[in-house]
Structures are given as C-alpha cells and as structure tokens.
N, C-alpha and C. Protein backbone atom coordinates (compact mmCIF):
# COMPACT_ATOMS: atom_id res chain seq x y z
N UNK A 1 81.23 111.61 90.72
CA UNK A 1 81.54 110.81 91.89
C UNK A 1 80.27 110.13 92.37
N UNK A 2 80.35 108.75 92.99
CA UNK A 2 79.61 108.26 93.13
C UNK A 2 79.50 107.70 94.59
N UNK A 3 78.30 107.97 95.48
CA UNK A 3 78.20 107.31 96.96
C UNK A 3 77.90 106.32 96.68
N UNK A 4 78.28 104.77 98.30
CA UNK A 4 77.48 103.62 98.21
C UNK A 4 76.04 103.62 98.27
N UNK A 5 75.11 104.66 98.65
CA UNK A 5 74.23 104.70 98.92
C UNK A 5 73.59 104.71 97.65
N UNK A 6 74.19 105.39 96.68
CA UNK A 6 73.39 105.52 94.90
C UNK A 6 73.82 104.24 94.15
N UNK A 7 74.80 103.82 94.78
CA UNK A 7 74.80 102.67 94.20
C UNK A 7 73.92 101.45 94.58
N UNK A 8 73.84 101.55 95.75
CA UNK A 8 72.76 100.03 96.41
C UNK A 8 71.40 100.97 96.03
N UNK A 9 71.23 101.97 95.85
CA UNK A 9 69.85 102.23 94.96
C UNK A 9 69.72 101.43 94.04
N UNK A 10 71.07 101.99 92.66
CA UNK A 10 71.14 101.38 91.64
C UNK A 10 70.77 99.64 91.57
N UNK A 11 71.38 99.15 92.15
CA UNK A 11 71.35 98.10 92.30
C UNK A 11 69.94 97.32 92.97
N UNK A 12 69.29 97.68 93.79
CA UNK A 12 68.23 97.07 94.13
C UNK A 12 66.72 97.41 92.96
N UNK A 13 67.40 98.74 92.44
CA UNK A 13 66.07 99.12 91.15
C UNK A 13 66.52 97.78 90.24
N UNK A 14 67.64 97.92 89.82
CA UNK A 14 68.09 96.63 89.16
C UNK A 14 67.78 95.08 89.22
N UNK A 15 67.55 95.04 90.90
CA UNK A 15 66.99 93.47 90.90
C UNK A 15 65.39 93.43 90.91
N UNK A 16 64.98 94.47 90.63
CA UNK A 16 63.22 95.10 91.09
C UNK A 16 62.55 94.88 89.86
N UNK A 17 63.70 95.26 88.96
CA UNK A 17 63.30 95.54 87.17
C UNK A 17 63.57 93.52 86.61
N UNK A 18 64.47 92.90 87.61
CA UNK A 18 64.87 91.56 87.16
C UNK A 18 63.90 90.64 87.45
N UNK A 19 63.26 91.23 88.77
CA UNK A 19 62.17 90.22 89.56
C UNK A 19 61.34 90.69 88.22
N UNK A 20 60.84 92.09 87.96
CA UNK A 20 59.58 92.02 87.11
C UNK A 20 59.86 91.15 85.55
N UNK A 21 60.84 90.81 85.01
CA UNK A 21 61.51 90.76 83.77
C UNK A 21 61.34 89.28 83.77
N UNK A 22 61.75 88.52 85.37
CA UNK A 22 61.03 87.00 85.37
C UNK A 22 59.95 86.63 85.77
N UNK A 23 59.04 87.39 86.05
CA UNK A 23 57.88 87.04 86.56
C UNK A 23 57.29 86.19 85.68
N UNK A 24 57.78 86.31 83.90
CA UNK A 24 56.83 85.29 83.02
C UNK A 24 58.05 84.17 82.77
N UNK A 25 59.22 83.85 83.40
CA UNK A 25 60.24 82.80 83.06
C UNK A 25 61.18 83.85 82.31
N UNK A 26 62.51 82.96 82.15
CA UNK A 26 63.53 83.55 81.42
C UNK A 26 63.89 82.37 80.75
N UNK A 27 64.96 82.78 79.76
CA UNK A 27 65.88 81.81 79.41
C UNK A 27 67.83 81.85 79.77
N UNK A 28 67.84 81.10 79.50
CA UNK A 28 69.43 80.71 80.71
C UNK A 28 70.14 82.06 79.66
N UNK A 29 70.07 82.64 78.75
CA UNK A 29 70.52 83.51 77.97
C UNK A 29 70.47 84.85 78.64
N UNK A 30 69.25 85.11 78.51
CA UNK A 30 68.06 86.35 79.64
C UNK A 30 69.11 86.13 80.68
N UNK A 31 69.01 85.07 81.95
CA UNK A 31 69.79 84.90 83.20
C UNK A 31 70.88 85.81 82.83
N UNK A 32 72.22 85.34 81.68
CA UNK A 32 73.34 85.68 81.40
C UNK A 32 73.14 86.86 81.75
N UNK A 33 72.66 87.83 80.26
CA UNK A 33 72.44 88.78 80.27
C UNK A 33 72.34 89.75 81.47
N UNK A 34 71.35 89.58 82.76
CA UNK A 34 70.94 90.24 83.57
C UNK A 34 72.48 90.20 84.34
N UNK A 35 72.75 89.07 84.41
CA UNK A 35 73.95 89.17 84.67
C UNK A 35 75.02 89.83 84.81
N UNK A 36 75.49 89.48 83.33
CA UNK A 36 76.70 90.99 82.94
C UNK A 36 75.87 92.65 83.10
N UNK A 37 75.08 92.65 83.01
CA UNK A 37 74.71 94.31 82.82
C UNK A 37 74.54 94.24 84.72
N UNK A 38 74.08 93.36 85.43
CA UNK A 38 74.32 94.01 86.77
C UNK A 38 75.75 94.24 87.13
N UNK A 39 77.07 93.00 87.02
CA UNK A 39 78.31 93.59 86.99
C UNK A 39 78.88 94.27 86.74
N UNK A 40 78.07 95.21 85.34
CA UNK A 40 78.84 96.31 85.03
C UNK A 40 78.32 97.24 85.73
N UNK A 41 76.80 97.37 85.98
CA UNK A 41 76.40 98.86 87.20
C UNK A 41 77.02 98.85 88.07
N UNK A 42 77.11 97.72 88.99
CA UNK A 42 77.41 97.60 90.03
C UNK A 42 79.01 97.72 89.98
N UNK A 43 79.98 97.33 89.25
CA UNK A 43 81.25 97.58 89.09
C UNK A 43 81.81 99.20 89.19
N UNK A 44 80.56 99.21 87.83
CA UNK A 44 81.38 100.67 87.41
C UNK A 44 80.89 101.57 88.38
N UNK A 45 79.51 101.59 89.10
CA UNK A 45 79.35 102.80 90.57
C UNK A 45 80.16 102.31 91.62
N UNK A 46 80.91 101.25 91.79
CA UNK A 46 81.67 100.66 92.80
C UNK A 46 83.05 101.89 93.02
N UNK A 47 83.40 101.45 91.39
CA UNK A 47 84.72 102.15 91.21
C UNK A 47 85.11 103.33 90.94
N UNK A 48 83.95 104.10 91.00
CA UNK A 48 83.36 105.87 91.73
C UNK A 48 83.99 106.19 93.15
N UNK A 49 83.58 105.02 93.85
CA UNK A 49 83.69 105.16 95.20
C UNK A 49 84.74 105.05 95.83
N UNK A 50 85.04 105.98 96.84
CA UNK A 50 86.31 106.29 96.94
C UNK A 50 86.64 105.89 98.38
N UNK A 51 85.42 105.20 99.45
CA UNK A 51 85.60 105.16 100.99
C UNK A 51 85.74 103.57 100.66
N UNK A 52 85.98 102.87 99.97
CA UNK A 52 86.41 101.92 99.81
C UNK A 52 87.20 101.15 99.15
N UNK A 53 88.04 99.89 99.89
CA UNK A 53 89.26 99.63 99.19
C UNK A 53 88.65 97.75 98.08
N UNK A 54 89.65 97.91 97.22
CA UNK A 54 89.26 96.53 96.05
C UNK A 54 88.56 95.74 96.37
N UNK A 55 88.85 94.68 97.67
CA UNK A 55 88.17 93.77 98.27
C UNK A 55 86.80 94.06 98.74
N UNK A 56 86.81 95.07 99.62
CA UNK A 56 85.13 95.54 99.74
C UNK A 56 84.46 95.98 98.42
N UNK A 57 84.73 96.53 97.64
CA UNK A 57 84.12 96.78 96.34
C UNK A 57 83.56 94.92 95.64
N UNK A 58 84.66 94.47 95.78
CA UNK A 58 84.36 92.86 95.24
C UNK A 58 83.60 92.46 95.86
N UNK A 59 83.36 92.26 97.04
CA UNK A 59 82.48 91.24 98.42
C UNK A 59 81.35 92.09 97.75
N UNK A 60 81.20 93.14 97.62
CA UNK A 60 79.46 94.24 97.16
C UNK A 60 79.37 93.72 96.06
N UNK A 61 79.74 93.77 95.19
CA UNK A 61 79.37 93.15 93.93
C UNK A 61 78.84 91.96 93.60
N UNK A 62 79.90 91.01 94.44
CA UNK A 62 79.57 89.38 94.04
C UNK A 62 78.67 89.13 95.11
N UNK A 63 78.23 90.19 96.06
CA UNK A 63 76.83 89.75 97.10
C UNK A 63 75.96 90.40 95.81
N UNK A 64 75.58 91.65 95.31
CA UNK A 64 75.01 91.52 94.40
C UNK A 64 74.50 90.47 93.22
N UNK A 65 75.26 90.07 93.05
CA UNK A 65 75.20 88.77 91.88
C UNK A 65 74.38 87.40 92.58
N UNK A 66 74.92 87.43 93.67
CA UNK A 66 74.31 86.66 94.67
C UNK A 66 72.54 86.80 94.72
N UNK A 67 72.71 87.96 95.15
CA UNK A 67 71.10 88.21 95.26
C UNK A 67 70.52 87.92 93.56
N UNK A 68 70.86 88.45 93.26
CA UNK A 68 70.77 88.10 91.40
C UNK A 68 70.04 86.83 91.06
N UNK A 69 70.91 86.15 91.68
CA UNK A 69 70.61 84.50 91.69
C UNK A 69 69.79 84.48 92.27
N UNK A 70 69.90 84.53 93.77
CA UNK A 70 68.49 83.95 94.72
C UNK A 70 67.28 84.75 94.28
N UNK A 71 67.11 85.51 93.37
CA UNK A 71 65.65 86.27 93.47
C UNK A 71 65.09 85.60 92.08
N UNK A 72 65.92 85.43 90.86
CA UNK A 72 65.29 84.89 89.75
C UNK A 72 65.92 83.59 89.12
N UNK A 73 67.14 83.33 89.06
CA UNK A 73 67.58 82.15 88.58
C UNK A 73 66.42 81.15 88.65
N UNK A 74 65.95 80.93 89.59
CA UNK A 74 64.87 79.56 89.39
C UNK A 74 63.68 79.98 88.20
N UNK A 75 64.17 81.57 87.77
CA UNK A 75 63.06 81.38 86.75
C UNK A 75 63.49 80.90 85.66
N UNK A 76 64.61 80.39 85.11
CA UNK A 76 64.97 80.15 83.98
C UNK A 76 64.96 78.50 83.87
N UNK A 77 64.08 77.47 85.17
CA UNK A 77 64.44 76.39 85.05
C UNK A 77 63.35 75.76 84.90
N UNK A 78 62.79 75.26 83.66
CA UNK A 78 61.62 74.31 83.58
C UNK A 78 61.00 73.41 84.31
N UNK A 79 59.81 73.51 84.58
CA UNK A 79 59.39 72.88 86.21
C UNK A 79 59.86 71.29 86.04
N UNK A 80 59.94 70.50 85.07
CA UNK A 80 59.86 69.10 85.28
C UNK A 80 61.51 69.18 85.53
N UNK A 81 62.38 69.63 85.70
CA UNK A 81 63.95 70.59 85.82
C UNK A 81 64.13 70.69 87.84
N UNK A 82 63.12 70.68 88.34
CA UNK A 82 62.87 71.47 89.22
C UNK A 82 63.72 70.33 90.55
N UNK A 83 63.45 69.28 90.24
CA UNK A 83 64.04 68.23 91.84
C UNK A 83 65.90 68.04 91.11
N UNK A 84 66.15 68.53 90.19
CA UNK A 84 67.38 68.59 89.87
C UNK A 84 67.93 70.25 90.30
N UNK A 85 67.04 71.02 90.33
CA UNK A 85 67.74 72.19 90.19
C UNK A 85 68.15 72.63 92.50
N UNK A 86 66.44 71.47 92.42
CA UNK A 86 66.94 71.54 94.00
C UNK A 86 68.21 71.12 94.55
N UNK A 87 68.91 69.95 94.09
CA UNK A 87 69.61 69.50 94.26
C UNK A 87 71.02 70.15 93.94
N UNK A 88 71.60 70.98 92.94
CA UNK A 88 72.11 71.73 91.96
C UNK A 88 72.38 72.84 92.30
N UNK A 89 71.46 73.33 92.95
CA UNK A 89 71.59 75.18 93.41
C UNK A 89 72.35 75.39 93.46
N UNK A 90 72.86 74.57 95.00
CA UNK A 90 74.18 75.81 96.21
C UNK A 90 75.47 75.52 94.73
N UNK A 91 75.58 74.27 94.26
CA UNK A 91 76.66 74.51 93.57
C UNK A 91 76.75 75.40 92.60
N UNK A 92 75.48 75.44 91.87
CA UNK A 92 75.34 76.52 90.37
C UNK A 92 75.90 77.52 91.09
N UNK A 93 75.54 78.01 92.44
CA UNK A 93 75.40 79.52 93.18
C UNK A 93 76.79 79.95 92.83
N UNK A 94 77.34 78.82 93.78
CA UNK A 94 78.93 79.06 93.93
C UNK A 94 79.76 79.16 92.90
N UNK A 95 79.29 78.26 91.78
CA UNK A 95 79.98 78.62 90.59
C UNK A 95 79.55 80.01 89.83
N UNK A 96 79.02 80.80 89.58
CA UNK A 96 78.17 81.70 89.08
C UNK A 96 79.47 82.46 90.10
N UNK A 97 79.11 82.65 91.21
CA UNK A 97 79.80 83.33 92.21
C UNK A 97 81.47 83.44 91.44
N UNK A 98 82.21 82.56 91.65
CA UNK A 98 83.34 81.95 90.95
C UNK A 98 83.47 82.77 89.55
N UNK A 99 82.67 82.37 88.53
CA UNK A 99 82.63 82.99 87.42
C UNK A 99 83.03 84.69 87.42
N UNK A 100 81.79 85.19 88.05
CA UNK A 100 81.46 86.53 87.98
C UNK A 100 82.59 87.19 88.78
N UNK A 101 83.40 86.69 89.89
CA UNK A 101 84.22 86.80 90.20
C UNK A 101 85.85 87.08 89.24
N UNK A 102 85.68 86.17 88.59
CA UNK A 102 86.98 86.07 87.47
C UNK A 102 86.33 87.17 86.45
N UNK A 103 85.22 87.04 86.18
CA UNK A 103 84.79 88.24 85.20
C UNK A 103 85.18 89.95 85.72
N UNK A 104 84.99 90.06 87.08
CA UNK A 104 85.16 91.53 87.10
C UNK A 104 86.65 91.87 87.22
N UNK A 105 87.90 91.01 86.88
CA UNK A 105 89.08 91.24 87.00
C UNK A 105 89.30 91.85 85.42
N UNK A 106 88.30 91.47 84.62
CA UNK A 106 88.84 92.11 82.72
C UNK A 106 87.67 92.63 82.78
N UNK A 107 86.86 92.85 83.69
CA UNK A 107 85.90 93.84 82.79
C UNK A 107 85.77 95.30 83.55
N UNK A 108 86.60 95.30 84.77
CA UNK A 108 87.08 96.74 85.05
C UNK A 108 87.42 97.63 84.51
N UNK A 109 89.10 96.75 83.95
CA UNK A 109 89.65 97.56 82.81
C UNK A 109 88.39 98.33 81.75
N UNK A 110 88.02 97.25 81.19
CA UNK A 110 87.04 97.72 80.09
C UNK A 110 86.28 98.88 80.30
N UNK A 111 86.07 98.65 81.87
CA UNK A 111 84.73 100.00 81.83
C UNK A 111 85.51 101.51 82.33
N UNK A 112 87.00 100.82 82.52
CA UNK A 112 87.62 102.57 82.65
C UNK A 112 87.76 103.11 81.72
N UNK A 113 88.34 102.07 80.77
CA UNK A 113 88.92 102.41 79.53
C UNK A 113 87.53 103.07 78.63
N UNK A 114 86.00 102.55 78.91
CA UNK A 114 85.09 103.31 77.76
C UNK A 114 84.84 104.57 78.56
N UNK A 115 84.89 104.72 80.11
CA UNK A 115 84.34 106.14 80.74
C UNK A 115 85.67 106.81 80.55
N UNK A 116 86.65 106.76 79.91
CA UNK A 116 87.99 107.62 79.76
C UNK A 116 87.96 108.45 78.69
C-alpha cells in the first residue's frame, strides 16, 4: 500500500534526477522517455492509494507531467529554436498535457495487469 506522501516523494526525486539528466541538454526522445517512466511512477503509486477517487489521482499526475515540462522541456530545444519555442510553449504544454492525459487511460490497465 501506498501513501500520497511516498508518492510526491517519489515523484519530486524523479524531477530532481530529470533536472540533473538535463543539465547538459536532452533530446526530444530523452524528453519522451522521462516522460512515460514519470506516468508510470506516478500512476502506478497513485493507484495504491486508496483516500482518493480517479479524478484526483488524474489532476496529480497530469500536474506532475506539468512540472515535468516546466523544469526541463526547454532543455531539449536548440538555442537558435529558442524565440519559436517562446512563442510555442503554453501550446506544446497543453498538448503534452492532452496527450499524457489520453495515455494514462491504456496504460493503467497495463500496469495492473504486470503488478498482478
């Protein structure tokens, strides 16, 4: 069983290890990556938790992903990239948001079905 409290551990070691992982740049691949493996921590200690119902589990997650974004995404964008990406953000955000959103509806299943 899992508290929210081990989980927003989990999760902030997670963006701690992401900040250090871009400190030399990423590639939009790397981004992905950090990606899915935070949805699945963050999913699968979500769905431990038992003082909360679907929707709050989702809003924690995709604020996770959120932060995800705002702490390194700009490392994956080549500086001469940079007055486009200003421009670009809030939408990338929201889409990413969007995405990862539709992603944790099939990848729940998945992660009951491998901890079963």
């Amino acid at each position: 069983m899992s508290d929210i409290m081990t989980v927003e551990r989990r999760v902030n070691a997670f963006l701690d290890f992401a900040r250090d992982k871009a400190a030399d740049g990423l590639t939009v691949a790397e981004f992905g990556e950090l990606t899915l493996e935070l949805l699945k921590l963050a999913c699968g200690g979500l769905d431990a938790v038992t003082t909360l119902d679907g929707p709050a589990k989702r809003a924690l997650v995709l604020q996770a992903v959120g932060a995800l974004f705002d702490t390194v995404a700009g490392s994956a964008v080549p500086w001469a990239a940079w007055p486009l990406w200003i421009a670009a953000r809030p939408v990338l955000r929201v889409t990413l948001l969007a995405f990862a959103g539709g992603l944790l509806e099939s990848l729940l299943p998945t992660l009951r079905s491998a901890s079963a």
